[in-house]
C-alpha atoms as a PDB file:
ATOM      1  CA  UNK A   1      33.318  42.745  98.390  1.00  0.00           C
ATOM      2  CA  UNK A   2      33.546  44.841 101.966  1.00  0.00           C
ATOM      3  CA  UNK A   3      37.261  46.044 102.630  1.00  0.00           C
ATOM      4  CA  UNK A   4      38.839  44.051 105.124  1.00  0.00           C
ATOM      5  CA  UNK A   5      41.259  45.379 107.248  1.00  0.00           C
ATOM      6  CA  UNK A   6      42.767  41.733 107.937  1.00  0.00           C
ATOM      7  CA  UNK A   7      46.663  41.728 106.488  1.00  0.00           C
ATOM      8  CA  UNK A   8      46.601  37.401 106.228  1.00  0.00           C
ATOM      9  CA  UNK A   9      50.112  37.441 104.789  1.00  0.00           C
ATOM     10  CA  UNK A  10      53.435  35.227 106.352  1.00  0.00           C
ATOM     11  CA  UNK A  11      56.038  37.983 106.739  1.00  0.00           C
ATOM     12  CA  UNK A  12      58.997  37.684 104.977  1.00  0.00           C
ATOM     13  CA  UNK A  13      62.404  39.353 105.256  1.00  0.00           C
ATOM     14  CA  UNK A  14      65.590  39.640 103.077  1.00  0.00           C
ATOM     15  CA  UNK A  15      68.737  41.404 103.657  1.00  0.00           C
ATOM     16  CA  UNK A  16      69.396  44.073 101.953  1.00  0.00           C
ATOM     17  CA  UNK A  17      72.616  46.401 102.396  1.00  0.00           C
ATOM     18  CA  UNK A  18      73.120  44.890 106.605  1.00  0.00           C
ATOM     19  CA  UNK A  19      69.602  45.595 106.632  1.00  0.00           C
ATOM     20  CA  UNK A  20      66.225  43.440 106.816  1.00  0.00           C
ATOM     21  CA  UNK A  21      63.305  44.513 104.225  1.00  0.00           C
ATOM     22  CA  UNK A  22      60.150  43.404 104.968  1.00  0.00           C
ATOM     23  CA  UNK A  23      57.599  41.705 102.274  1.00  0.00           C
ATOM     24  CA  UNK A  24      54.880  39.795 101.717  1.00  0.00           C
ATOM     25  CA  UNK A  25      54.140  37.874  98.808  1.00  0.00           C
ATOM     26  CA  UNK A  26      51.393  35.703  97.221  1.00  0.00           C
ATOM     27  CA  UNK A  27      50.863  33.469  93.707  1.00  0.00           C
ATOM     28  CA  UNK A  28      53.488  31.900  91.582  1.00  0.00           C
ATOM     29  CA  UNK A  29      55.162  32.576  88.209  1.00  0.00           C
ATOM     30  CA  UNK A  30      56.241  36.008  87.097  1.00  0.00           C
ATOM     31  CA  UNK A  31      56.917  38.842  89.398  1.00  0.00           C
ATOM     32  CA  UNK A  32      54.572  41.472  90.433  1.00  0.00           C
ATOM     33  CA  UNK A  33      55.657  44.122  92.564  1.00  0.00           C
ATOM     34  CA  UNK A  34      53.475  46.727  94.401  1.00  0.00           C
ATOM     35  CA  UNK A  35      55.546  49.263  95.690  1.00  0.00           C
ATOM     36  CA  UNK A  36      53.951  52.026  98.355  1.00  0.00           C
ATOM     37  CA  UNK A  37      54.520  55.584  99.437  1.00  0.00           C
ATOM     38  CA  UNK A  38      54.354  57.682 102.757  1.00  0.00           C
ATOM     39  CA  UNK A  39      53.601  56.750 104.863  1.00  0.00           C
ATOM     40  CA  UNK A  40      52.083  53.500 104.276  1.00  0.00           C
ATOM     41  CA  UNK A  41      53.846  50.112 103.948  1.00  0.00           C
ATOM     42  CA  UNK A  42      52.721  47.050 102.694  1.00  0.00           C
ATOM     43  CA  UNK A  43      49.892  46.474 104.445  1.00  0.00           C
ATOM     44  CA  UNK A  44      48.379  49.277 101.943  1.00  0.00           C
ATOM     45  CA  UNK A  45      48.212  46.652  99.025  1.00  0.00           C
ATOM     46  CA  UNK A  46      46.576  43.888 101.497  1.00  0.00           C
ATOM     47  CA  UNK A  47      43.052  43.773  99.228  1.00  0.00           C
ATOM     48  CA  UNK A  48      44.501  43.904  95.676  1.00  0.00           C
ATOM     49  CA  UNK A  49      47.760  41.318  96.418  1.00  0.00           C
ATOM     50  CA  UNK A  50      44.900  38.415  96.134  1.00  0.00           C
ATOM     51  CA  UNK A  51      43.642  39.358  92.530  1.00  0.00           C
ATOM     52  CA  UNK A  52      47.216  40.056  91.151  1.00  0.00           C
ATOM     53  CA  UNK A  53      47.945  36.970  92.510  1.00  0.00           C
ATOM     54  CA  UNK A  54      46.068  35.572  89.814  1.00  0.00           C
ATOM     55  CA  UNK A  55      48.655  36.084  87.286  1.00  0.00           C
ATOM     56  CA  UNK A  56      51.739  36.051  88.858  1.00  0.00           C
ATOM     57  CA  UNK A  57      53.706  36.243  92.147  1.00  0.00           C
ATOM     58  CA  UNK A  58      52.127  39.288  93.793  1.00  0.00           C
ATOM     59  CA  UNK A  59      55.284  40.898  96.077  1.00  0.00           C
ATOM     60  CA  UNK A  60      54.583  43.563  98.173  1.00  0.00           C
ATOM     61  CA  UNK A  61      57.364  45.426  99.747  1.00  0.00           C
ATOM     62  CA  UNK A  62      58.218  47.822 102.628  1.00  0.00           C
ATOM     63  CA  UNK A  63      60.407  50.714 102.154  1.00  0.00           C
ATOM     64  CA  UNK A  64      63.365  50.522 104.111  1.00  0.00           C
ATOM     65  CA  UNK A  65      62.859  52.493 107.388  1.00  0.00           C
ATOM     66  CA  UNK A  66      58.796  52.109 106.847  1.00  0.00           C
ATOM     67  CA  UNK A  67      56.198  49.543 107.813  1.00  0.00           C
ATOM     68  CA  UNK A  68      58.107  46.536 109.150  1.00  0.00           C
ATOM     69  CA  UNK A  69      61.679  47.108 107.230  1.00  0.00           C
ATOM     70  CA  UNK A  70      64.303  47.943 109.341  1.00  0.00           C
ATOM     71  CA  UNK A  71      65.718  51.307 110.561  1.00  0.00           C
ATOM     72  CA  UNK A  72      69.249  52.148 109.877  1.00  0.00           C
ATOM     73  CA  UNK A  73      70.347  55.469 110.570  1.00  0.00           C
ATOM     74  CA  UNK A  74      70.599  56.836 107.189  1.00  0.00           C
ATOM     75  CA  UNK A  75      69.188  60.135 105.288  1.00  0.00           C
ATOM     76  CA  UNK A  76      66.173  58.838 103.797  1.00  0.00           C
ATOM     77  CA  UNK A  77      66.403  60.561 100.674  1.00  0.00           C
ATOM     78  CA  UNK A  78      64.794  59.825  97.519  1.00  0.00           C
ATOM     79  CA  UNK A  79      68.125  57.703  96.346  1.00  0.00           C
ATOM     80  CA  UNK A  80      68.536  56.220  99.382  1.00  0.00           C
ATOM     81  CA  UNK A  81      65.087  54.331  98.801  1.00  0.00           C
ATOM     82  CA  UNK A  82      66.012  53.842  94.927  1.00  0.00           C
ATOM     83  CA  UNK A  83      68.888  52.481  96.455  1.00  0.00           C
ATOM     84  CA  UNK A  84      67.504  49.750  98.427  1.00  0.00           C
ATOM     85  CA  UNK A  85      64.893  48.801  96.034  1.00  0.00           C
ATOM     86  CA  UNK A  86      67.711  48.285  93.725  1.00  0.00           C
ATOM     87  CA  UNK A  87      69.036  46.045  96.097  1.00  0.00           C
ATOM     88  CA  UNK A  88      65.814  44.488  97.117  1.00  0.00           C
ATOM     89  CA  UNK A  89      65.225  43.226  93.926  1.00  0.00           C
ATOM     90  CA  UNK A  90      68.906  42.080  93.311  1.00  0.00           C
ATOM     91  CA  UNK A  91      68.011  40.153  96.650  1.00  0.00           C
ATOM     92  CA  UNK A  92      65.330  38.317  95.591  1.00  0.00           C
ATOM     93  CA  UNK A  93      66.830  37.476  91.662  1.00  0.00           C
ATOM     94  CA  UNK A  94      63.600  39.107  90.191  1.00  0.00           C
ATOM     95  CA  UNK A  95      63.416  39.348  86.662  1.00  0.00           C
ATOM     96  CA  UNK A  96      60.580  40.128  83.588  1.00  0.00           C
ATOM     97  CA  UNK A  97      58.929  41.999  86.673  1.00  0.00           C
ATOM     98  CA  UNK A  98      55.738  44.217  86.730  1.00  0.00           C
ATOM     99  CA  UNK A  99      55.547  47.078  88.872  1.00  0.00           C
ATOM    100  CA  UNK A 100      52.507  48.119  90.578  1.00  0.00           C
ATOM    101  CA  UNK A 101      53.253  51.753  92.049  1.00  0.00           C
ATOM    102  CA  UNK A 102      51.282  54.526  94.422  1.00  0.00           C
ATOM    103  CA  UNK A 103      52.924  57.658  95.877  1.00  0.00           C
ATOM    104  CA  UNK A 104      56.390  57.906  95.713  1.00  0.00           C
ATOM    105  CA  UNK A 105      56.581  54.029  94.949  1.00  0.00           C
ATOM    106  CA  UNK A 106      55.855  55.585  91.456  1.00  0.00           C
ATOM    107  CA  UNK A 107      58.833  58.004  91.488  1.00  0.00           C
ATOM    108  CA  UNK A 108      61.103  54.725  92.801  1.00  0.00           C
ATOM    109  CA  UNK A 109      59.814  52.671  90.574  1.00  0.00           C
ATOM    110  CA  UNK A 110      59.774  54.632  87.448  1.00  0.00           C
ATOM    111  CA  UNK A 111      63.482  55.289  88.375  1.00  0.00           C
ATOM    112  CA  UNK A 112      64.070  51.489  88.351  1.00  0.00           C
ATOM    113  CA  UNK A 113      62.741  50.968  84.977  1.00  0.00           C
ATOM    114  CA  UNK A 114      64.077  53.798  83.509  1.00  0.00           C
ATOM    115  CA  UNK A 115      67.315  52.136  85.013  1.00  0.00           C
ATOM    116  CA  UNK A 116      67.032  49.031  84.226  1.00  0.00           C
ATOM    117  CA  UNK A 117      64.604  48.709  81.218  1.00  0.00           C
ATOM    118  CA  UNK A 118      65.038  45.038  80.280  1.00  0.00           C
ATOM    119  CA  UNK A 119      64.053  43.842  83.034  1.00  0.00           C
ATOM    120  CA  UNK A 120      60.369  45.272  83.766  1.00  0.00           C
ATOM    121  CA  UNK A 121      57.513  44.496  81.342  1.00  0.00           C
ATOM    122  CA  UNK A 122      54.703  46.531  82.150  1.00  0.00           C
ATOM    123  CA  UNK A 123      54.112  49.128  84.807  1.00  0.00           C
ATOM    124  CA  UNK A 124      50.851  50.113  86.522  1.00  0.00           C
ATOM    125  CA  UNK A 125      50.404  53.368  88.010  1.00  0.00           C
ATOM    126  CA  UNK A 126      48.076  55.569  90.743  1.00  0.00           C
ATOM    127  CA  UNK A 127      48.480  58.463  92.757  1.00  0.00           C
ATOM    128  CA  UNK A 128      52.161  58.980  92.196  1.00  0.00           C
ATOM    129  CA  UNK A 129      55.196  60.634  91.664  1.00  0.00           C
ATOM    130  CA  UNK A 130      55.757  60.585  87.707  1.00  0.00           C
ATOM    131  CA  UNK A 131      56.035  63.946  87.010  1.00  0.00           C
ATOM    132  CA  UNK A 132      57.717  66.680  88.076  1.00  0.00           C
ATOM    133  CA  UNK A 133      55.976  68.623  90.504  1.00  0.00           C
ATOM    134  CA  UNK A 134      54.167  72.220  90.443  1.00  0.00           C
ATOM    135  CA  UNK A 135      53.222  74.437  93.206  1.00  0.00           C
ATOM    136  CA  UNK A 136      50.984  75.753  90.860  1.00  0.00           C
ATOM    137  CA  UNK A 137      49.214  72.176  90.694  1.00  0.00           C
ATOM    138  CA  UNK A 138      48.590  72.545  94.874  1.00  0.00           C
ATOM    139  CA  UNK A 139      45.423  73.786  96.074  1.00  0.00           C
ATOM    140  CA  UNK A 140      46.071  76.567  98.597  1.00  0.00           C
ATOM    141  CA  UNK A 141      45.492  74.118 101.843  1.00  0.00           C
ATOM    142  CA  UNK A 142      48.117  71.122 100.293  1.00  0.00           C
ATOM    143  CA  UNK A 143      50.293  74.556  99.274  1.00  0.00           C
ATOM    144  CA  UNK A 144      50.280  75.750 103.293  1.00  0.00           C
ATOM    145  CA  UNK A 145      50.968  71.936 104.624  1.00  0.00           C
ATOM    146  CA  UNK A 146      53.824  71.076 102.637  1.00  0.00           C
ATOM    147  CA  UNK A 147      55.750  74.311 103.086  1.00  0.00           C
ATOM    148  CA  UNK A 148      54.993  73.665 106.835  1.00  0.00           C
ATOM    149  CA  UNK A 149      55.987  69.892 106.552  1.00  0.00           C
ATOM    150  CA  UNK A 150      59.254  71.201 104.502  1.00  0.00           C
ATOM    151  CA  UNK A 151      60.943  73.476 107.397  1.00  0.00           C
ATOM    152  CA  UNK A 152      63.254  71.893 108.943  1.00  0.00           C
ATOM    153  CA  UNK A 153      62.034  72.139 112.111  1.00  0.00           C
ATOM    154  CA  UNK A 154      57.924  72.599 111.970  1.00  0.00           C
ATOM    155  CA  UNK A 155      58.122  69.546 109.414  1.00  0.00           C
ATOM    156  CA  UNK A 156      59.447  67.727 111.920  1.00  0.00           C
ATOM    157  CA  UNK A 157      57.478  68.764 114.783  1.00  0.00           C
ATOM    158  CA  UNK A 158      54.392  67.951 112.427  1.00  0.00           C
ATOM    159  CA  UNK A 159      55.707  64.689 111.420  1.00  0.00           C
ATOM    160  CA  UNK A 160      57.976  63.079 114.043  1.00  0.00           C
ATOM    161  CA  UNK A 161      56.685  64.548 117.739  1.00  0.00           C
ATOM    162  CA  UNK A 162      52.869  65.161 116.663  1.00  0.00           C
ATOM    163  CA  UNK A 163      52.748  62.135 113.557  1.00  0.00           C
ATOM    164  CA  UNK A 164      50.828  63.927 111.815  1.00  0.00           C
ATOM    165  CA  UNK A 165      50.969  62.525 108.386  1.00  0.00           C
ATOM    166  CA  UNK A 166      49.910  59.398 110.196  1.00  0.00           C
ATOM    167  CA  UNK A 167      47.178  60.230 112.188  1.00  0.00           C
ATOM    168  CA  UNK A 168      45.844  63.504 109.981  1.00  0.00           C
ATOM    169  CA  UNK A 169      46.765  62.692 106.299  1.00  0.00           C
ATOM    170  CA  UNK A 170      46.109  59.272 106.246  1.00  0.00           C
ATOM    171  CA  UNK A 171      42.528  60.053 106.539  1.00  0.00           C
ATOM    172  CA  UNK A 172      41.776  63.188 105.072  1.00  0.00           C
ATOM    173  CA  UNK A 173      43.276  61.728 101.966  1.00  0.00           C
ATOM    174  CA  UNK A 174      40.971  58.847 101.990  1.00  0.00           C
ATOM    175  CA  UNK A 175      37.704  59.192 100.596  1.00  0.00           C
ATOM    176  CA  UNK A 176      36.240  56.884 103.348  1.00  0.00           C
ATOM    177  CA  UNK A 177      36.995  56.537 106.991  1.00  0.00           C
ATOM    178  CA  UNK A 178      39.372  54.297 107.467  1.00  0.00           C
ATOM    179  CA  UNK A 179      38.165  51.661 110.964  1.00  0.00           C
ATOM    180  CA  UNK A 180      40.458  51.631 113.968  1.00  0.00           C
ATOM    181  CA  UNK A 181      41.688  48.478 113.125  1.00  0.00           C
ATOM    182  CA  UNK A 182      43.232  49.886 110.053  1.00  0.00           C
ATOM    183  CA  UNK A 183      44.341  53.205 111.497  1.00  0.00           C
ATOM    184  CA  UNK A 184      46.077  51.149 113.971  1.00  0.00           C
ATOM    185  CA  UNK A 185      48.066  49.519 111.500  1.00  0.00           C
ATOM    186  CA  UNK A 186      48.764  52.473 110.228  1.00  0.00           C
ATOM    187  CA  UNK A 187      50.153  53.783 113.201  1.00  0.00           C
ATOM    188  CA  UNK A 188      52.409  50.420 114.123  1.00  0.00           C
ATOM    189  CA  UNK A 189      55.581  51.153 112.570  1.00  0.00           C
ATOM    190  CA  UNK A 190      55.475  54.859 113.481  1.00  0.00           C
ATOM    191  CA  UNK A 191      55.443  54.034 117.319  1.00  0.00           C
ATOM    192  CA  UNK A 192      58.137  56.446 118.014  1.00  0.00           C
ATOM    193  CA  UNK A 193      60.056  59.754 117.295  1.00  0.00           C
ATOM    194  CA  UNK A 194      63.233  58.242 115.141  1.00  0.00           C
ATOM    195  CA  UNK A 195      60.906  55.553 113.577  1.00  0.00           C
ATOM    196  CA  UNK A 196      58.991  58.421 111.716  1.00  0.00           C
ATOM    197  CA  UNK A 197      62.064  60.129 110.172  1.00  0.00           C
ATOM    198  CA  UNK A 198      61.376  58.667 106.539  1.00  0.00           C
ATOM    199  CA  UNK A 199      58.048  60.171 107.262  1.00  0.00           C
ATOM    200  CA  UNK A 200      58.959  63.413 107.790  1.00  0.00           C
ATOM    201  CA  UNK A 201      61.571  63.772 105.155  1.00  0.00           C
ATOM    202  CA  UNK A 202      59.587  62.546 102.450  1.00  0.00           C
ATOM    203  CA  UNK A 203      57.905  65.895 101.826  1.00  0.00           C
ATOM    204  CA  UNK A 204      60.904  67.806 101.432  1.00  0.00           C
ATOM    205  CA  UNK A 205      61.744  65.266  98.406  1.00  0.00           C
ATOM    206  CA  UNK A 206      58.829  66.395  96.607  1.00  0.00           C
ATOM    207  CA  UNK A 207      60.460  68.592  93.699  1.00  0.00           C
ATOM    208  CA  UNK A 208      58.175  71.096  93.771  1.00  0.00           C
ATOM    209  CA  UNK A 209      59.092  73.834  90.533  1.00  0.00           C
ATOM    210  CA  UNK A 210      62.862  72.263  90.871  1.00  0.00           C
ATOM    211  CA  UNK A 211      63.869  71.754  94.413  1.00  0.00           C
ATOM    212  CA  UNK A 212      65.797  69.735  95.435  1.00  0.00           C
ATOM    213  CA  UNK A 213      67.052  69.733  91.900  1.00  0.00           C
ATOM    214  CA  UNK A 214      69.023  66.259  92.445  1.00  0.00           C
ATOM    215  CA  UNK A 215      65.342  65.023  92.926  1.00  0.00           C
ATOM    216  CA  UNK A 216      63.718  67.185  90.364  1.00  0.00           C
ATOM    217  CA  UNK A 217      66.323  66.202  87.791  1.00  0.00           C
ATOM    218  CA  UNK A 218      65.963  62.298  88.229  1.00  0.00           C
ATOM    219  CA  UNK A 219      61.663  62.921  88.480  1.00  0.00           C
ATOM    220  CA  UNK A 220      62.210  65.270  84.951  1.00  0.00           C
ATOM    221  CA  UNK A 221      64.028  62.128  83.256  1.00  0.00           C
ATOM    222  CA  UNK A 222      61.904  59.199  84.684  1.00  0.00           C
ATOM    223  CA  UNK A 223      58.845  61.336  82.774  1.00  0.00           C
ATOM    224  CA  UNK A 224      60.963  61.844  79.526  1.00  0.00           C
ATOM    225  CA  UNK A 225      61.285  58.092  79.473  1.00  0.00           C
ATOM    226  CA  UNK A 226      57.824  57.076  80.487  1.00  0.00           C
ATOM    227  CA  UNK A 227      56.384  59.330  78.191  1.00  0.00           C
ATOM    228  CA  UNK A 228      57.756  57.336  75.119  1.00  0.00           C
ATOM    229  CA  UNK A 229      59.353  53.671  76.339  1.00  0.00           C
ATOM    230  CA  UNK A 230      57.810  50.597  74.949  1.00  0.00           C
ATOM    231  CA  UNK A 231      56.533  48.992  77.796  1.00  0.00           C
ATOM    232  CA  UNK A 232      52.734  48.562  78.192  1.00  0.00           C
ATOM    233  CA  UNK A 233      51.404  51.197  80.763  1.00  0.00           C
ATOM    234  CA  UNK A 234      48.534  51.541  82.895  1.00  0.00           C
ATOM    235  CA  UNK A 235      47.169  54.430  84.873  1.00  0.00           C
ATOM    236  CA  UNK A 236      44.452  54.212  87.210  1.00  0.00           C
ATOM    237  CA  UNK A 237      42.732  57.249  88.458  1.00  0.00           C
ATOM    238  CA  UNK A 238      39.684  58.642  90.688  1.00  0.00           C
ATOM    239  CA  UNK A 239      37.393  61.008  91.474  1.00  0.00           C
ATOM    240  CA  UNK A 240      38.326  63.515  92.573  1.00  0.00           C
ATOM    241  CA  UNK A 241      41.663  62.280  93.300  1.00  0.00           C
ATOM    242  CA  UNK A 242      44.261  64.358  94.769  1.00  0.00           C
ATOM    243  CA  UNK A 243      47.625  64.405  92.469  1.00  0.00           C
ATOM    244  CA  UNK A 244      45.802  63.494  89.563  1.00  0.00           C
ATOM    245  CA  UNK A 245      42.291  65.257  89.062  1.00  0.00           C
ATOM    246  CA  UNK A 246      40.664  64.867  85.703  1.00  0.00           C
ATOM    247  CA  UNK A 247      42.600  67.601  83.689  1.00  0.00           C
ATOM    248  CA  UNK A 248      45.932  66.239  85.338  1.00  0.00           C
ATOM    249  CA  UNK A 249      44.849  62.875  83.667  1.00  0.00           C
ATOM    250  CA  UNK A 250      43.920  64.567  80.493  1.00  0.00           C
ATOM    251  CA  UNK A 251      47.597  65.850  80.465  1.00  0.00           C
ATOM    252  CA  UNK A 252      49.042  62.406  81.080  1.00  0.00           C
ATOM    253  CA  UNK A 253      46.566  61.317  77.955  1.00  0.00           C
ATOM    254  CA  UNK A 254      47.773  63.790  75.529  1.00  0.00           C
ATOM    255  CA  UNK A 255      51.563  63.179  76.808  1.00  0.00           C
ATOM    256  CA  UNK A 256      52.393  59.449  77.376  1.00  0.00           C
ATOM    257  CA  UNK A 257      52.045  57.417  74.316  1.00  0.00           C
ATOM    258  CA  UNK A 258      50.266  54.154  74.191  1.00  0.00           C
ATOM    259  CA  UNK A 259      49.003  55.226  78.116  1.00  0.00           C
ATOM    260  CA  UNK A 260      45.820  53.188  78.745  1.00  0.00           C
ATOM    261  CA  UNK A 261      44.094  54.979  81.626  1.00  0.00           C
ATOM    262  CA  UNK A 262      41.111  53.705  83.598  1.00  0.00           C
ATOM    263  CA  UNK A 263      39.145  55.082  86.270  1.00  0.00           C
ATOM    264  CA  UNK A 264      38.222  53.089  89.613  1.00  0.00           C
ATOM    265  CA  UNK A 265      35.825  55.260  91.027  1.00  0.00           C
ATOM    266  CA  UNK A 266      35.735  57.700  93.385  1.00  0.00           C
ATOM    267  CA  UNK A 267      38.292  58.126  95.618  1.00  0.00           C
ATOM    268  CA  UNK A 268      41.614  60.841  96.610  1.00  0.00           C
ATOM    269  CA  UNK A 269      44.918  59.961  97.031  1.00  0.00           C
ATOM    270  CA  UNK A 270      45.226  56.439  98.956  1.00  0.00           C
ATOM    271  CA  UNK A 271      42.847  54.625  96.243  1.00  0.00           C
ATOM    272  CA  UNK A 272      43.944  51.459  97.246  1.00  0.00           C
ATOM    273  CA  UNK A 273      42.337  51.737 101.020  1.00  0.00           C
ATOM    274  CA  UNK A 274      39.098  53.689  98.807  1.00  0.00           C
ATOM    275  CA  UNK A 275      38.957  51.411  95.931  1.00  0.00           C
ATOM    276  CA  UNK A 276      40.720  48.062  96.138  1.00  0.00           C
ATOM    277  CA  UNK A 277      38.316  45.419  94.061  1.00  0.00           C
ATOM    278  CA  UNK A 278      38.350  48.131  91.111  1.00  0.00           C
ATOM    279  CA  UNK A 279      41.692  48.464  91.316  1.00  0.00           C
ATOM    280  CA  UNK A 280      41.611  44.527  91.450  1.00  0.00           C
ATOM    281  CA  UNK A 281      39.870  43.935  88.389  1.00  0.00           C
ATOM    282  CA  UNK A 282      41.432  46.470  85.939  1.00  0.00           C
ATOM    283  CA  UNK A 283      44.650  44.817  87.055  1.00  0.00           C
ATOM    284  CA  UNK A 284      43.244  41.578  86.523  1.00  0.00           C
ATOM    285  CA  UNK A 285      42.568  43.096  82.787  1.00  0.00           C
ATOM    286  CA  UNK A 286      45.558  44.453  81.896  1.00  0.00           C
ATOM    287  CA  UNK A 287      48.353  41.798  83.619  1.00  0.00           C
ATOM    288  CA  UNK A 288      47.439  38.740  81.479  1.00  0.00           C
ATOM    289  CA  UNK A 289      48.606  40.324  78.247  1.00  0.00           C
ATOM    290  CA  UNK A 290      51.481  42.013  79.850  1.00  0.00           C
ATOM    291  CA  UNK A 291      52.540  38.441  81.955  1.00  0.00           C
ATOM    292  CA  UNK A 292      51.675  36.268  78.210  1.00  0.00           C
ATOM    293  CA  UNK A 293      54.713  38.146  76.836  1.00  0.00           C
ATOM    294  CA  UNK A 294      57.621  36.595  78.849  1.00  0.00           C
ATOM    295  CA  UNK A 295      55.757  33.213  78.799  1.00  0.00           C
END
């Protein structure tokens, strides 16, 4: 099926903390929530929310301060997010939910489980924040952009006056190219300096070899409990991929018990823009059983 860069969703919006987060949402019956990364927003899920949809009420929110969630004048740290998804969910009374996670929706969402185990049943995985991170596991060209991206003051001249995560990352971390319509919802929510702040402190959250330990600390305990909690997971992967290349994968394999894994093809980092129908049918696999146990 081609990729279509229409987003044929109502827009939906729930107050969360004095502020409106955005969502979309599809299907009926238990909760299935795709949660994105940077610098995306919902729009990111727009080819996989029909096949979930299948099995559940497919929700698919935005981050607050990202896509079309609003923009309080907050830090925009890691907790911040966990903080609003927390209430997000509170919001909309979800319970038994699966979580559907890419980029630091992982990290969030593996924090909200760990959190608040009874109340997620199964959690699907891709290109994400579940481990602590390594500089060791950067090649030496992601090494040189996110030290750059981490100053204070080139990371936000990268990321907030040049948007460069937007209009560079975006696309070099996609195995194909993306068409304008796409890249311009991309760039929507980023429209000005202040609106890309979350984008530009995102990459000094990543924990690279402990810092910021606050970060590193709650990313070192989410993997402790993944790696052993009795909740059906799924991990989908490409090639090559970008966080997870095949002997990143084989480490998950030999570390997280009962782990089924399954690679969609090839792709990098933002597999859902490279391979949505894959990513579309292993989910149709693997929800059924998960979604038959709270029925």
């Amino acid at each position: 099926m081609p990729i279509s860069s229409d987003f044929p969703f109502e827009s939906q919006y729930v107050d969360v903390q004095g502020s409106r987060m955005h969502y979309v949402e599809t299907g009926e019956g238990t909760p299935i929530l795709f949660l994105h990364g940077n610098p995306t927003w919902s729009y990111l899920w727009r080819n996989v929310l029909p096949y979930a949809a299948e099995n559940g009420r497919a929700i698919a929110v935005d981050l607050i301060g990202m896509g079309k969630s609003d923009k309080p004048d907050i830090d925009y740290r890691f907790f911040d997010h966990l903080n609003y998804v927390e209430g997000f969910i509170n919001a909309l009374d979800l319970h038994d939910l699966v979580l559907v996670l890419h980029d630091w929706g992982a990290g969030l969402g593996i924090s909200y489980a760990r959190r608040h185990p009874g109340n997620v049943i199964g959690i699907a995985a891709m290109e994400g924040v579940i481990r602590p991170s390594r500089w060791s596991d950067a090649n030496v060209i992601q090494r040189a952009l996110f030290r750059r991206m981490r100053h204070p003051v080139k990371g936000n001249r990268m990321n907030m006056d040049k948007n460069f995560f937007v209009e560079r990352v975006i696309p070099m971390m996609t195995d194909r190219k993306l068409s304008k319509e796409e890249r311009d919802a991309y760039r929507a929510p980023y429209d000005t300096r202040e609106s890309r702040k979350p984008v530009a402190v995102w990459p000094r959250e990543v924990a690279f070899d402990g810092d910021p330990p606050d970060v590193h600390a709650e990313i070192a305990a989410n993997y402790e409990w993944y790696k052993t909690v009795d909740v059906p997971k799924l991990f989908l992967h490409a090639t090559p991929g970008i966080i997870f290349k095949k002997p990143a994968v084989e480490e998950l394999e030999r570390e997280v018990d009962d782990l089924e894994t399954r690679l969609v093809g090839k792709g990098k980092h933002y597999l859902p823009e490279d391979q949505p129908d894959e990513i579309g049918r292993a989910l149709n696999d693997w929800l059924p059983a998960v979604v038959k146990s709270v029925v």
